[in-house]
N, C-alpha and C. Protein backbone atom coordinates (compact mmCIF):
# COMPACT_ATOMS: atom_id res chain seq x y z
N UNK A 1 26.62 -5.59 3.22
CA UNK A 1 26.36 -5.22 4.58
C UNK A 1 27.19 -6.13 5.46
N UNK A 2 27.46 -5.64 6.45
CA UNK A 2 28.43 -6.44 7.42
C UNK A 2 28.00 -6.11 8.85
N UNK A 3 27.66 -7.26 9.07
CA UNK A 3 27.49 -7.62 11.48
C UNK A 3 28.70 -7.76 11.59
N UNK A 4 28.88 -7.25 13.19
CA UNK A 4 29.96 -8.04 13.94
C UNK A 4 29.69 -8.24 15.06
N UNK A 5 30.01 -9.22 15.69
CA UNK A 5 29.72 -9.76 16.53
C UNK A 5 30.21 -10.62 17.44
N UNK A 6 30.70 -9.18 18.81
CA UNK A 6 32.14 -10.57 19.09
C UNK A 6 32.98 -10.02 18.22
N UNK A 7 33.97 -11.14 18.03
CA UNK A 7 35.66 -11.20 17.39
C UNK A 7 34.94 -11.62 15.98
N UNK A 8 33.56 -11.89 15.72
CA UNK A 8 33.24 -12.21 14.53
C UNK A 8 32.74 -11.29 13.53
N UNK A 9 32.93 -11.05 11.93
CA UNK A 9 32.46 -10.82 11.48
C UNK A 9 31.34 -11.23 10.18
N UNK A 10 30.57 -11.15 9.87
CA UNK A 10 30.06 -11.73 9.05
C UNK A 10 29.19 -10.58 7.81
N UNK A 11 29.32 -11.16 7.08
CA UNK A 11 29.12 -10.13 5.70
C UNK A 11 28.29 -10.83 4.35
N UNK A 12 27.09 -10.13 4.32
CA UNK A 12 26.28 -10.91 3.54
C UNK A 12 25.82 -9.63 2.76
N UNK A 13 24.89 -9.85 1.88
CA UNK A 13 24.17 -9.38 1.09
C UNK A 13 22.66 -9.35 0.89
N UNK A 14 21.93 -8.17 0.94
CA UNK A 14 20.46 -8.04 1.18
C UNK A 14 19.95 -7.88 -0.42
N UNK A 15 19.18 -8.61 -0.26
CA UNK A 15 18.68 -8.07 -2.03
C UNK A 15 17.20 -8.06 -1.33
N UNK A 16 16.76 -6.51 -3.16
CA UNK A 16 15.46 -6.56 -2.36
C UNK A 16 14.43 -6.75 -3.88
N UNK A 17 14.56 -8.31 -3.91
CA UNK A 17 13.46 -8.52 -5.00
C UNK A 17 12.79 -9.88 -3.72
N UNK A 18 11.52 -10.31 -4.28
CA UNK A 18 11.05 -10.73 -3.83
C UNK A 18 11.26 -12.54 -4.42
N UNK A 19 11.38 -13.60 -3.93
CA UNK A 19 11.91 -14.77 -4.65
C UNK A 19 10.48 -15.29 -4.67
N UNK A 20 10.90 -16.32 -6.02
CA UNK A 20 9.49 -16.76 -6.91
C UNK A 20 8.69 -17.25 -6.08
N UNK A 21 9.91 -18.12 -5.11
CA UNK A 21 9.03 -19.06 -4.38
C UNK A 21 8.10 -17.84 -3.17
N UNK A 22 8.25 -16.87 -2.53
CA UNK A 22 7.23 -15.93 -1.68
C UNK A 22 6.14 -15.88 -2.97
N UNK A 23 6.37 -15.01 -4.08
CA UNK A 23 5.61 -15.31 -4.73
C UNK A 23 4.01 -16.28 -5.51
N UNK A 24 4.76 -17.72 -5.25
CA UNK A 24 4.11 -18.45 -4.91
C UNK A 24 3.15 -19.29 -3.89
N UNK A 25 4.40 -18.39 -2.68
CA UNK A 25 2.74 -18.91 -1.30
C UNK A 25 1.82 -17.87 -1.00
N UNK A 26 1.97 -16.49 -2.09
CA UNK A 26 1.28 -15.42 -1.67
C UNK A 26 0.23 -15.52 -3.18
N UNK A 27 0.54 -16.48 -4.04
CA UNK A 27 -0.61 -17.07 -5.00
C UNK A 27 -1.62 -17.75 -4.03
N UNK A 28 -1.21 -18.46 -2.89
CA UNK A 28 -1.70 -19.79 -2.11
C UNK A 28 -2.68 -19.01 -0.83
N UNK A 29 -2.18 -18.60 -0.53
CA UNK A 29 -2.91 -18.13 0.99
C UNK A 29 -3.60 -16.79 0.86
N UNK A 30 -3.49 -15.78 -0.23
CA UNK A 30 -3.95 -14.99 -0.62
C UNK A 30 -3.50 -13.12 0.06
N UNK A 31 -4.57 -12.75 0.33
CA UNK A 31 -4.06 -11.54 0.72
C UNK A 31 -4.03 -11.55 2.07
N UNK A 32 -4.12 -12.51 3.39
CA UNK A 32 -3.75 -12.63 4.25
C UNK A 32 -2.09 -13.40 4.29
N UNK A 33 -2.05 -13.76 3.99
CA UNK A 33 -0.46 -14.76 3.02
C UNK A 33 0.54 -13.30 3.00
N UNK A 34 0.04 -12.41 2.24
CA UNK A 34 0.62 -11.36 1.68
C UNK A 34 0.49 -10.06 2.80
N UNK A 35 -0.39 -10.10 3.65
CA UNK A 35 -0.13 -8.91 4.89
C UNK A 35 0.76 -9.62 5.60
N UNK A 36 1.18 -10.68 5.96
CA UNK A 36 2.23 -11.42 7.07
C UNK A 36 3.33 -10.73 6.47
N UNK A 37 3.26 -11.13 5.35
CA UNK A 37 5.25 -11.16 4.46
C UNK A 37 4.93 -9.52 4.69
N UNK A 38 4.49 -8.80 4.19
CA UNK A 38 4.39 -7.14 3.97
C UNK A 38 4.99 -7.21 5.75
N UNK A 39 4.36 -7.32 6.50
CA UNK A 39 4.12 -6.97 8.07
C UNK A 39 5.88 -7.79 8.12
N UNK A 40 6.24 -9.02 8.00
CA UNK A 40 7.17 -9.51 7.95
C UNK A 40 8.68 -8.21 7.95
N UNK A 41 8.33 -7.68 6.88
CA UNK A 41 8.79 -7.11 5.89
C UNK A 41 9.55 -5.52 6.99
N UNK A 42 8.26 -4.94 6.55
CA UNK A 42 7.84 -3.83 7.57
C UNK A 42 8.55 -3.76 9.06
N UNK A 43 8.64 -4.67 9.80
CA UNK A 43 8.82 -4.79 11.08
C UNK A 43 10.92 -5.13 11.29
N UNK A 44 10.86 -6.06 9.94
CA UNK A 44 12.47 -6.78 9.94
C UNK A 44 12.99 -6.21 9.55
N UNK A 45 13.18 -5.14 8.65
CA UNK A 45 14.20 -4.29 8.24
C UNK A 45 13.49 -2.93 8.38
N UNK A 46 13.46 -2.68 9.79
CA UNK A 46 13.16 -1.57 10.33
C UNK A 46 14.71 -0.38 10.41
N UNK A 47 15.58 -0.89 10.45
CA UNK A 47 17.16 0.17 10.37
C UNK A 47 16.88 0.75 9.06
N UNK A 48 17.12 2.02 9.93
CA UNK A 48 17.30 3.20 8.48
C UNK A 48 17.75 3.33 7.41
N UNK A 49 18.89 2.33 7.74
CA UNK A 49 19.98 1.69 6.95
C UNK A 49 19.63 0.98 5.48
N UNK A 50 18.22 0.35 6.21
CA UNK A 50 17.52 -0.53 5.14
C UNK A 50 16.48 -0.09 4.61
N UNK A 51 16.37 0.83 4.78
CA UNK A 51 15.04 1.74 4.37
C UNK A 51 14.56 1.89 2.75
N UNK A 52 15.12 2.05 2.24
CA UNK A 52 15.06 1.54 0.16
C UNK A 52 15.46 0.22 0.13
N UNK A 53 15.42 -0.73 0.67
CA UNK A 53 15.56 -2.02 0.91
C UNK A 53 13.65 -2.46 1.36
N UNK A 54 13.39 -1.98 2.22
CA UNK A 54 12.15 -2.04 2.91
C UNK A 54 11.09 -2.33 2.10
N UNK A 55 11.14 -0.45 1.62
CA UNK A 55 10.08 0.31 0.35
C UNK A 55 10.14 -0.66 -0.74
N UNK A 56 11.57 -0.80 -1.61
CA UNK A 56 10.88 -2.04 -2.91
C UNK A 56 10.49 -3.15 -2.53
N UNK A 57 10.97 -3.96 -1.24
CA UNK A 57 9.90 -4.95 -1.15
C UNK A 57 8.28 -4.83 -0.67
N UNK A 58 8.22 -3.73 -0.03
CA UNK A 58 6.58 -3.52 0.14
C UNK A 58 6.13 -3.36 -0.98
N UNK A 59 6.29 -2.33 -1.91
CA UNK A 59 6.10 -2.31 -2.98
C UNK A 59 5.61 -3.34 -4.04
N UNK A 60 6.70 -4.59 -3.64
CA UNK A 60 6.42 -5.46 -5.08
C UNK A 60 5.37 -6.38 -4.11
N UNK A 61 5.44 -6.41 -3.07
CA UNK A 61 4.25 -6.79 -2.00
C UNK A 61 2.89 -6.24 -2.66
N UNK A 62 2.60 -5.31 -2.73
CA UNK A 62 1.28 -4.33 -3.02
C UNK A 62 1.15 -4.33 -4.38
N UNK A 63 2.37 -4.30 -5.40
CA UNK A 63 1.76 -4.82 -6.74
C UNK A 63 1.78 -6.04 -6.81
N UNK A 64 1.94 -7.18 -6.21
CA UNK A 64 1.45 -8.86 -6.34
C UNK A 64 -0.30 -8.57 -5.89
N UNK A 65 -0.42 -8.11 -4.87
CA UNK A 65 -1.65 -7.84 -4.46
C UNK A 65 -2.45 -6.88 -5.82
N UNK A 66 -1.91 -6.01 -6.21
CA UNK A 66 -2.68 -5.14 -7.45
C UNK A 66 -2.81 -5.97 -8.62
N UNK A 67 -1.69 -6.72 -8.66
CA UNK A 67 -2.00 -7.88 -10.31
C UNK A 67 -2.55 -9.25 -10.17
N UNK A 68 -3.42 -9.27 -8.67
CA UNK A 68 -4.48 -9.83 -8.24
C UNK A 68 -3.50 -11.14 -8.15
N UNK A 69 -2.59 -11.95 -7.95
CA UNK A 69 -1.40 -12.67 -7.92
C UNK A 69 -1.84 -13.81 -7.21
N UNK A 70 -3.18 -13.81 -6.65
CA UNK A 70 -3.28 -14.82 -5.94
C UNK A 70 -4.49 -15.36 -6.23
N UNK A 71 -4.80 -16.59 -5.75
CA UNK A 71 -6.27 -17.23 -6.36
C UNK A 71 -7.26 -17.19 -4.98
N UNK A 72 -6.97 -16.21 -4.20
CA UNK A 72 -8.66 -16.32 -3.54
C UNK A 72 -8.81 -15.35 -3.34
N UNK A 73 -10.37 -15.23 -4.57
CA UNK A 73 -11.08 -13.95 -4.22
C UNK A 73 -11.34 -12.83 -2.81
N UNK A 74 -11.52 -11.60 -3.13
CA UNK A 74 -11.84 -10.59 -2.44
C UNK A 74 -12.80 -10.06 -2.68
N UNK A 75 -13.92 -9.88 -1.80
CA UNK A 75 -14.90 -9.37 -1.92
C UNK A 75 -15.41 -8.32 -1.76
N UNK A 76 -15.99 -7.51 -1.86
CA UNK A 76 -16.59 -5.69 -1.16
C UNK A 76 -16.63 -6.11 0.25
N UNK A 77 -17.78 -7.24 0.80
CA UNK A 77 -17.54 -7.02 2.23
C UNK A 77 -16.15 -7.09 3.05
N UNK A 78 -15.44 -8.28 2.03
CA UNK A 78 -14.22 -8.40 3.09
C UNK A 78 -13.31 -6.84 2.94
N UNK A 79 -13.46 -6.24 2.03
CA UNK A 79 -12.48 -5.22 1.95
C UNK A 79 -13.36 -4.01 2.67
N UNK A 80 -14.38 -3.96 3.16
CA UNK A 80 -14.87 -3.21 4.11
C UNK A 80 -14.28 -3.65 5.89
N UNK A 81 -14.55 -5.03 5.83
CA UNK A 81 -13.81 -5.18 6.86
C UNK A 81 -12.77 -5.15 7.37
N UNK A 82 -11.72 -5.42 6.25
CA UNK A 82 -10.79 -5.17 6.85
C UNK A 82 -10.27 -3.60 6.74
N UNK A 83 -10.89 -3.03 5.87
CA UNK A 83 -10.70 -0.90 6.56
C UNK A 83 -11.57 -0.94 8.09
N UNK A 84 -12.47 -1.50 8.38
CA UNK A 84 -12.62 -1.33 9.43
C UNK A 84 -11.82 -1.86 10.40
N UNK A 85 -11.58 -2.88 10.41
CA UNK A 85 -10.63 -3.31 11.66
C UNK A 85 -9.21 -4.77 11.21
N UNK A 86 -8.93 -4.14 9.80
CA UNK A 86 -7.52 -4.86 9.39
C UNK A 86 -6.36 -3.93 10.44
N UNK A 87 -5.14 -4.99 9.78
CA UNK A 87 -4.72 -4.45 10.79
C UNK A 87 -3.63 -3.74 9.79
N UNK A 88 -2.52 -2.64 10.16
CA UNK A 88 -2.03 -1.93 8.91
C UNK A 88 -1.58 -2.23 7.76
N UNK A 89 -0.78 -3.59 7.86
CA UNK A 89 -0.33 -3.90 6.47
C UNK A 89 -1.50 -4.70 5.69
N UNK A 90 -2.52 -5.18 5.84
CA UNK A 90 -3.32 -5.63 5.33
C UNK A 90 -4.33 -4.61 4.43
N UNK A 91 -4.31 -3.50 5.36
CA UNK A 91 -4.89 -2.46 4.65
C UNK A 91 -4.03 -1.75 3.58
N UNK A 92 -3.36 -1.54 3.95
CA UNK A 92 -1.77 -0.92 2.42
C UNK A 92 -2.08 -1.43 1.60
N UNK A 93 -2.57 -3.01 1.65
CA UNK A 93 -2.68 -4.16 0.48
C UNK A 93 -4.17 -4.12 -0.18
N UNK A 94 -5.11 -4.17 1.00
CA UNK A 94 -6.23 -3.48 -0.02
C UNK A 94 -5.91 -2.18 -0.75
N UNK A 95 -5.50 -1.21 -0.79
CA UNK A 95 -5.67 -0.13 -1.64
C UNK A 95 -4.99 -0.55 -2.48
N UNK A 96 -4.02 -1.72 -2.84
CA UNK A 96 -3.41 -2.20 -3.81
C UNK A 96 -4.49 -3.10 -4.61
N UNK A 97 -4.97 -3.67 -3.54
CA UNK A 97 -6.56 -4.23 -4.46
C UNK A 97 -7.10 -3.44 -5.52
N UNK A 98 -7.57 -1.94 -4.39
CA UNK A 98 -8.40 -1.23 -5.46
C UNK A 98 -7.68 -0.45 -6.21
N UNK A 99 -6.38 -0.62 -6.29
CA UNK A 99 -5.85 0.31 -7.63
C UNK A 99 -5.98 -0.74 -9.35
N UNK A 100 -5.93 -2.13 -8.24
CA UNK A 100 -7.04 -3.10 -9.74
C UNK A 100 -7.98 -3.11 -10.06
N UNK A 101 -8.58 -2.86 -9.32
CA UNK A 101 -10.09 -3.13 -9.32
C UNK A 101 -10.85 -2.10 -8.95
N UNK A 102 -11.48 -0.89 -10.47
CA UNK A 102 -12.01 0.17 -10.02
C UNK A 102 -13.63 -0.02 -9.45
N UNK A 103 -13.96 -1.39 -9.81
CA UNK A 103 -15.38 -1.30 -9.02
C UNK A 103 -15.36 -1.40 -7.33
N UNK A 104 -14.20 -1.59 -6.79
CA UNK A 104 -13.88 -1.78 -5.32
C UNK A 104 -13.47 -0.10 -4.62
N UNK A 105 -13.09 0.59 -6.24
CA UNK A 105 -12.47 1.86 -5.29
C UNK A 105 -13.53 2.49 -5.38
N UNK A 106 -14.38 2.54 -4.37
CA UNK A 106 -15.69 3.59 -3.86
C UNK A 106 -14.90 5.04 -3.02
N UNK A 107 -15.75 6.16 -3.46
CA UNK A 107 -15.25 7.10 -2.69
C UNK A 107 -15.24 6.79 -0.98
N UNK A 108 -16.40 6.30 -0.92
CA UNK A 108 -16.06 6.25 0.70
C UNK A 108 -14.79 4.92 1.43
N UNK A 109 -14.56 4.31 0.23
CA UNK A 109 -13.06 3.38 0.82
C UNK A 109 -11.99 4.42 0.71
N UNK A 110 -11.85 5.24 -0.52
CA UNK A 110 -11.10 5.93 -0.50
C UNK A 110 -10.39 7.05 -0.07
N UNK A 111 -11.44 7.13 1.10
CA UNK A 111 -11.86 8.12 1.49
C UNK A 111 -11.46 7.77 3.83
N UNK A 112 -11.42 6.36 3.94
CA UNK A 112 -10.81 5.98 4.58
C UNK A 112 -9.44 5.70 4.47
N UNK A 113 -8.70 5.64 3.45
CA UNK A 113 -7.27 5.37 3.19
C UNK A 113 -6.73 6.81 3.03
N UNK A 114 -7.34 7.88 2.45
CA UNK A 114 -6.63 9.49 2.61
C UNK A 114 -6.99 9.63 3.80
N UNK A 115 -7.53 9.70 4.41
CA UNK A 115 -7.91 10.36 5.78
C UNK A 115 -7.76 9.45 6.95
N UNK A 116 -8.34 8.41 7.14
CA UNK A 116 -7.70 7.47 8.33
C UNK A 116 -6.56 6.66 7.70
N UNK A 117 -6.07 7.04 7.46
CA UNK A 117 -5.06 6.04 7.38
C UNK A 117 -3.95 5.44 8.61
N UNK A 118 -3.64 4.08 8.58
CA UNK A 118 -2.65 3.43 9.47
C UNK A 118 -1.59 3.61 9.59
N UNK A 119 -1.09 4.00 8.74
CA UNK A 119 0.25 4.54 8.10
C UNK A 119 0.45 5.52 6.87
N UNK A 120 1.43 6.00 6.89
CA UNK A 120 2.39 6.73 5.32
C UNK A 120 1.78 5.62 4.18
N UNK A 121 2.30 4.72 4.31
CA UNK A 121 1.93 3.76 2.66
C UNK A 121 0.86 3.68 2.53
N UNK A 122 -0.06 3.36 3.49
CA UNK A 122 -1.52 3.21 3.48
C UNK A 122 -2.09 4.15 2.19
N UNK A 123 -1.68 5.65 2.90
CA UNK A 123 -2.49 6.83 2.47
C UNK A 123 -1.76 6.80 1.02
N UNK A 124 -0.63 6.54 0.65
CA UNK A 124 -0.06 6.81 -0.33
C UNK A 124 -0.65 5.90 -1.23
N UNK A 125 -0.90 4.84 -0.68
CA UNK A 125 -1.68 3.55 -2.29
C UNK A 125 -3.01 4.30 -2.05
N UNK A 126 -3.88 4.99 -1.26
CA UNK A 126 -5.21 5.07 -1.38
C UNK A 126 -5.20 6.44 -2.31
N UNK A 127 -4.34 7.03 -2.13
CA UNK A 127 -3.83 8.34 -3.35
C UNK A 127 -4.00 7.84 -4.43
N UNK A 128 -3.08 6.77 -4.55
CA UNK A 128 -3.07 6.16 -5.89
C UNK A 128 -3.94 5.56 -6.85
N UNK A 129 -4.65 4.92 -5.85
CA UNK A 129 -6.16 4.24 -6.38
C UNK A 129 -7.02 5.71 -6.51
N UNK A 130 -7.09 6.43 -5.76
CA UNK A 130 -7.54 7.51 -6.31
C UNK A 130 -7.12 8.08 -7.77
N UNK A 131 -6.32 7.97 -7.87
CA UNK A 131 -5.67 8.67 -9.00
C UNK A 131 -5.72 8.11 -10.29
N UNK A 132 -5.82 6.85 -9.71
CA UNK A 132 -6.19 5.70 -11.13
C UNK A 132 -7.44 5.53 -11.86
N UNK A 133 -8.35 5.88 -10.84
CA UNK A 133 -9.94 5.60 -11.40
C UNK A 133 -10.24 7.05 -10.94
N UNK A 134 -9.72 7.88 -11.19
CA UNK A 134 -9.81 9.80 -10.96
C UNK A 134 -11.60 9.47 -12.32
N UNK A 135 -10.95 9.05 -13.39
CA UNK A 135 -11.81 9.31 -14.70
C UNK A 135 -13.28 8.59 -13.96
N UNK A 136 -13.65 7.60 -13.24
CA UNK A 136 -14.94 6.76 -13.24
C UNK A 136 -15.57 7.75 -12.46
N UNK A 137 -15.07 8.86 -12.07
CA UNK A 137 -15.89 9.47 -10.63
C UNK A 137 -16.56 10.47 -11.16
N UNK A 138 -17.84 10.81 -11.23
CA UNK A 138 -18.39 11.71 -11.36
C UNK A 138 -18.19 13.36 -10.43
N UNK A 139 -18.57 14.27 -11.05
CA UNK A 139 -18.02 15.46 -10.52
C UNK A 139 -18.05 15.99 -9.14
N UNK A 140 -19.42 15.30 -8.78
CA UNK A 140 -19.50 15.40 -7.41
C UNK A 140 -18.31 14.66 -6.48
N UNK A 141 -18.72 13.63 -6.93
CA UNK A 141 -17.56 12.47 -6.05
C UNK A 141 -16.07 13.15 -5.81
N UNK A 142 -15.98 14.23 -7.66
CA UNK A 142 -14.46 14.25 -7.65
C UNK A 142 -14.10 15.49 -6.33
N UNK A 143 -15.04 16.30 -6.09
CA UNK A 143 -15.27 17.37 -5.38
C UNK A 143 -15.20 16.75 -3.77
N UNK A 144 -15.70 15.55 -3.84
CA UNK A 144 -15.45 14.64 -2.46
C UNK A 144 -14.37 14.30 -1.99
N UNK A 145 -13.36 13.85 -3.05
CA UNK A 145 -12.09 13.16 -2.80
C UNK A 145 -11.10 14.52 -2.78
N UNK A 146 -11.31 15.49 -3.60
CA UNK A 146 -10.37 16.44 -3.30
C UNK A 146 -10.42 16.95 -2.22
N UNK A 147 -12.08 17.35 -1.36
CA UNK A 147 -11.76 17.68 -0.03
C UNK A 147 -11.25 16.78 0.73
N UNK A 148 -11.16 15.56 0.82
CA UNK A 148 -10.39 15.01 1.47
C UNK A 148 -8.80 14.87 1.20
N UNK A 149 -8.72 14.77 -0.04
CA UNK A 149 -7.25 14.98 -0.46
C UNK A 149 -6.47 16.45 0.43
N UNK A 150 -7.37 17.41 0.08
CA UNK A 150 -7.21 18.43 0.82
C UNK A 150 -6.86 18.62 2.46
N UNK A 151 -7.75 18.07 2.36
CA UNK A 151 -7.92 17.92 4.55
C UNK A 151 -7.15 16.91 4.94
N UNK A 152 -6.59 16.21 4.51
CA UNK A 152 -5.64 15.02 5.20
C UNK A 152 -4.62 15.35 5.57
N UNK A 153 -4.24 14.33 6.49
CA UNK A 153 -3.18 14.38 7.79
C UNK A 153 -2.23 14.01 7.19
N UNK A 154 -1.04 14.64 7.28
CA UNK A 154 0.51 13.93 7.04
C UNK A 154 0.07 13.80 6.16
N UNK A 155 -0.19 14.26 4.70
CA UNK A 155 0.05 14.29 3.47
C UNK A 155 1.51 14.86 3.15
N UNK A 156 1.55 16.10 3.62
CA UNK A 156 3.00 16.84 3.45
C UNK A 156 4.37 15.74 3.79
N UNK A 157 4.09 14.85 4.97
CA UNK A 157 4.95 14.40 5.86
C UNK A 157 6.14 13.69 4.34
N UNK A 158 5.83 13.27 3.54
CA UNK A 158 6.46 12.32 2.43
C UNK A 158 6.25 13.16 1.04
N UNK A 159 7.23 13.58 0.57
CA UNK A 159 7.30 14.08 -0.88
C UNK A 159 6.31 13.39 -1.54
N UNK A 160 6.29 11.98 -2.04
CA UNK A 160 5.59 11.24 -2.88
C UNK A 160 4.13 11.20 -2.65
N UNK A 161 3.64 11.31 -1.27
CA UNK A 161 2.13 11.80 -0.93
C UNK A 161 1.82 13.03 -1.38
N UNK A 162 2.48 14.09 -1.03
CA UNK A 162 2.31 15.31 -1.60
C UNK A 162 2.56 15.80 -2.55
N UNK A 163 3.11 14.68 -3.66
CA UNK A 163 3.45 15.28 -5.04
C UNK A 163 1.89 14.29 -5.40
N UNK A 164 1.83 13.42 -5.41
CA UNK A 164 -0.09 12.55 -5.47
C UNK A 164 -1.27 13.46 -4.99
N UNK A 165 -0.95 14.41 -3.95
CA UNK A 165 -2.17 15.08 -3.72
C UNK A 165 -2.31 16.23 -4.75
N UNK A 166 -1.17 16.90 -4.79
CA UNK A 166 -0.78 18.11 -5.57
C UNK A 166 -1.54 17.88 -7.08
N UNK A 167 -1.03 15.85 -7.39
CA UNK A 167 -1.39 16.29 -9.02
C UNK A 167 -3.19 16.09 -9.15
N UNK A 168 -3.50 15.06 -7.67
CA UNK A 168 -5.16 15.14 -7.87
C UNK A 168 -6.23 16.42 -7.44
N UNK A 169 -5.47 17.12 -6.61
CA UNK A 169 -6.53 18.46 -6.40
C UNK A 169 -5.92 19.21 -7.80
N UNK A 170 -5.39 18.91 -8.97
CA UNK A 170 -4.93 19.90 -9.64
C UNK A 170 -6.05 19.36 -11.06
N UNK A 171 -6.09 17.92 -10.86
CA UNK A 171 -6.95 17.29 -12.28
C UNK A 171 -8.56 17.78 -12.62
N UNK A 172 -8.57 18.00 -13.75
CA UNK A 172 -9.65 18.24 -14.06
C UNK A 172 -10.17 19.45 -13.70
N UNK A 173 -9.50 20.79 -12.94
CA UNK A 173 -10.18 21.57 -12.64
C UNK A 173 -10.14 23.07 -14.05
């Protein structure tokens, strides 16, 4: 990639893995540690340009958060609170929680991440956690999440949401 600026040019290189050391302060500070850098993330390489630049680092953002990467616990209440009033990238990162942790993915969390969601990624990890613990849900429940799978907003808007809804209103029937 190359700035210019002025009579200057300058030419660097973006890589999009995440270095050990982020890694390591997002072991330290936990999943608030890890919505900054995501939000970091999110906000700084906003050019279109950088856009698959963006996505794998959110990504490996939300699986540090899914392979639980950090040492301070999360609890049911805190992950209620923050669907209630986190703020977007924090929430992306819980549904990365509960795609670890199927005793956290309750239909009714899941059920705030397809349907209210803050964003595109949001809804897309709460798909996912759906999709992961599809098997723990009893038939009713599953009848719950598909109407909402169903009824949600901007599902269509992103191939990858709508290829996730497509394959969960299709399971098990």
């Amino acid at each position: 990639m190359t700035v210019k600026r002025g009579e200057t040019t300058i030419g660097f290189t973006l890589d999009a893995k995440l270095d050990v050391k982020v890694r390591e302060d997002v072991t330290v500070t936990g999943l608030t540690g890890a919505a900054g850098i995501y939000s970091f993330v999110h906000y700084q390489l906003a050019d279109p340009k950088l856009s698959s630049v963006k996505v794998q680092l959110q990504d490996q953002i939300v699986k540090m958060v899914r392979e639980k990467s950090f040492s301070q616990h999360v609890d049911p209440k805190s992950v209620d609170e923050i669907l209630n009033s986190g703020s977007p990238a924090v929430r992306v990162l819980v549904f990365g929680l509960l795609q670890a942790d199927g005793g956290l993915a309750t239909v009714e969390r899941l059920h705030q991440g397809i349907s209210n969601s803050k964003s595109g990624n949001e809804q897309y990890h709460a798909l996912l956690a759906t999709q992961m613990h599809w098997s723990k849900f009893s038939q009713a429940d599953k009848g719950k999440l598909r109407g909402y799978v169903g009824a949600a907003p901007y599902i269509n808007d992103d191939r990858d949401r709508k290829g996730l809804a497509k394959e969960i209103l299709a399971t098990g029937r």
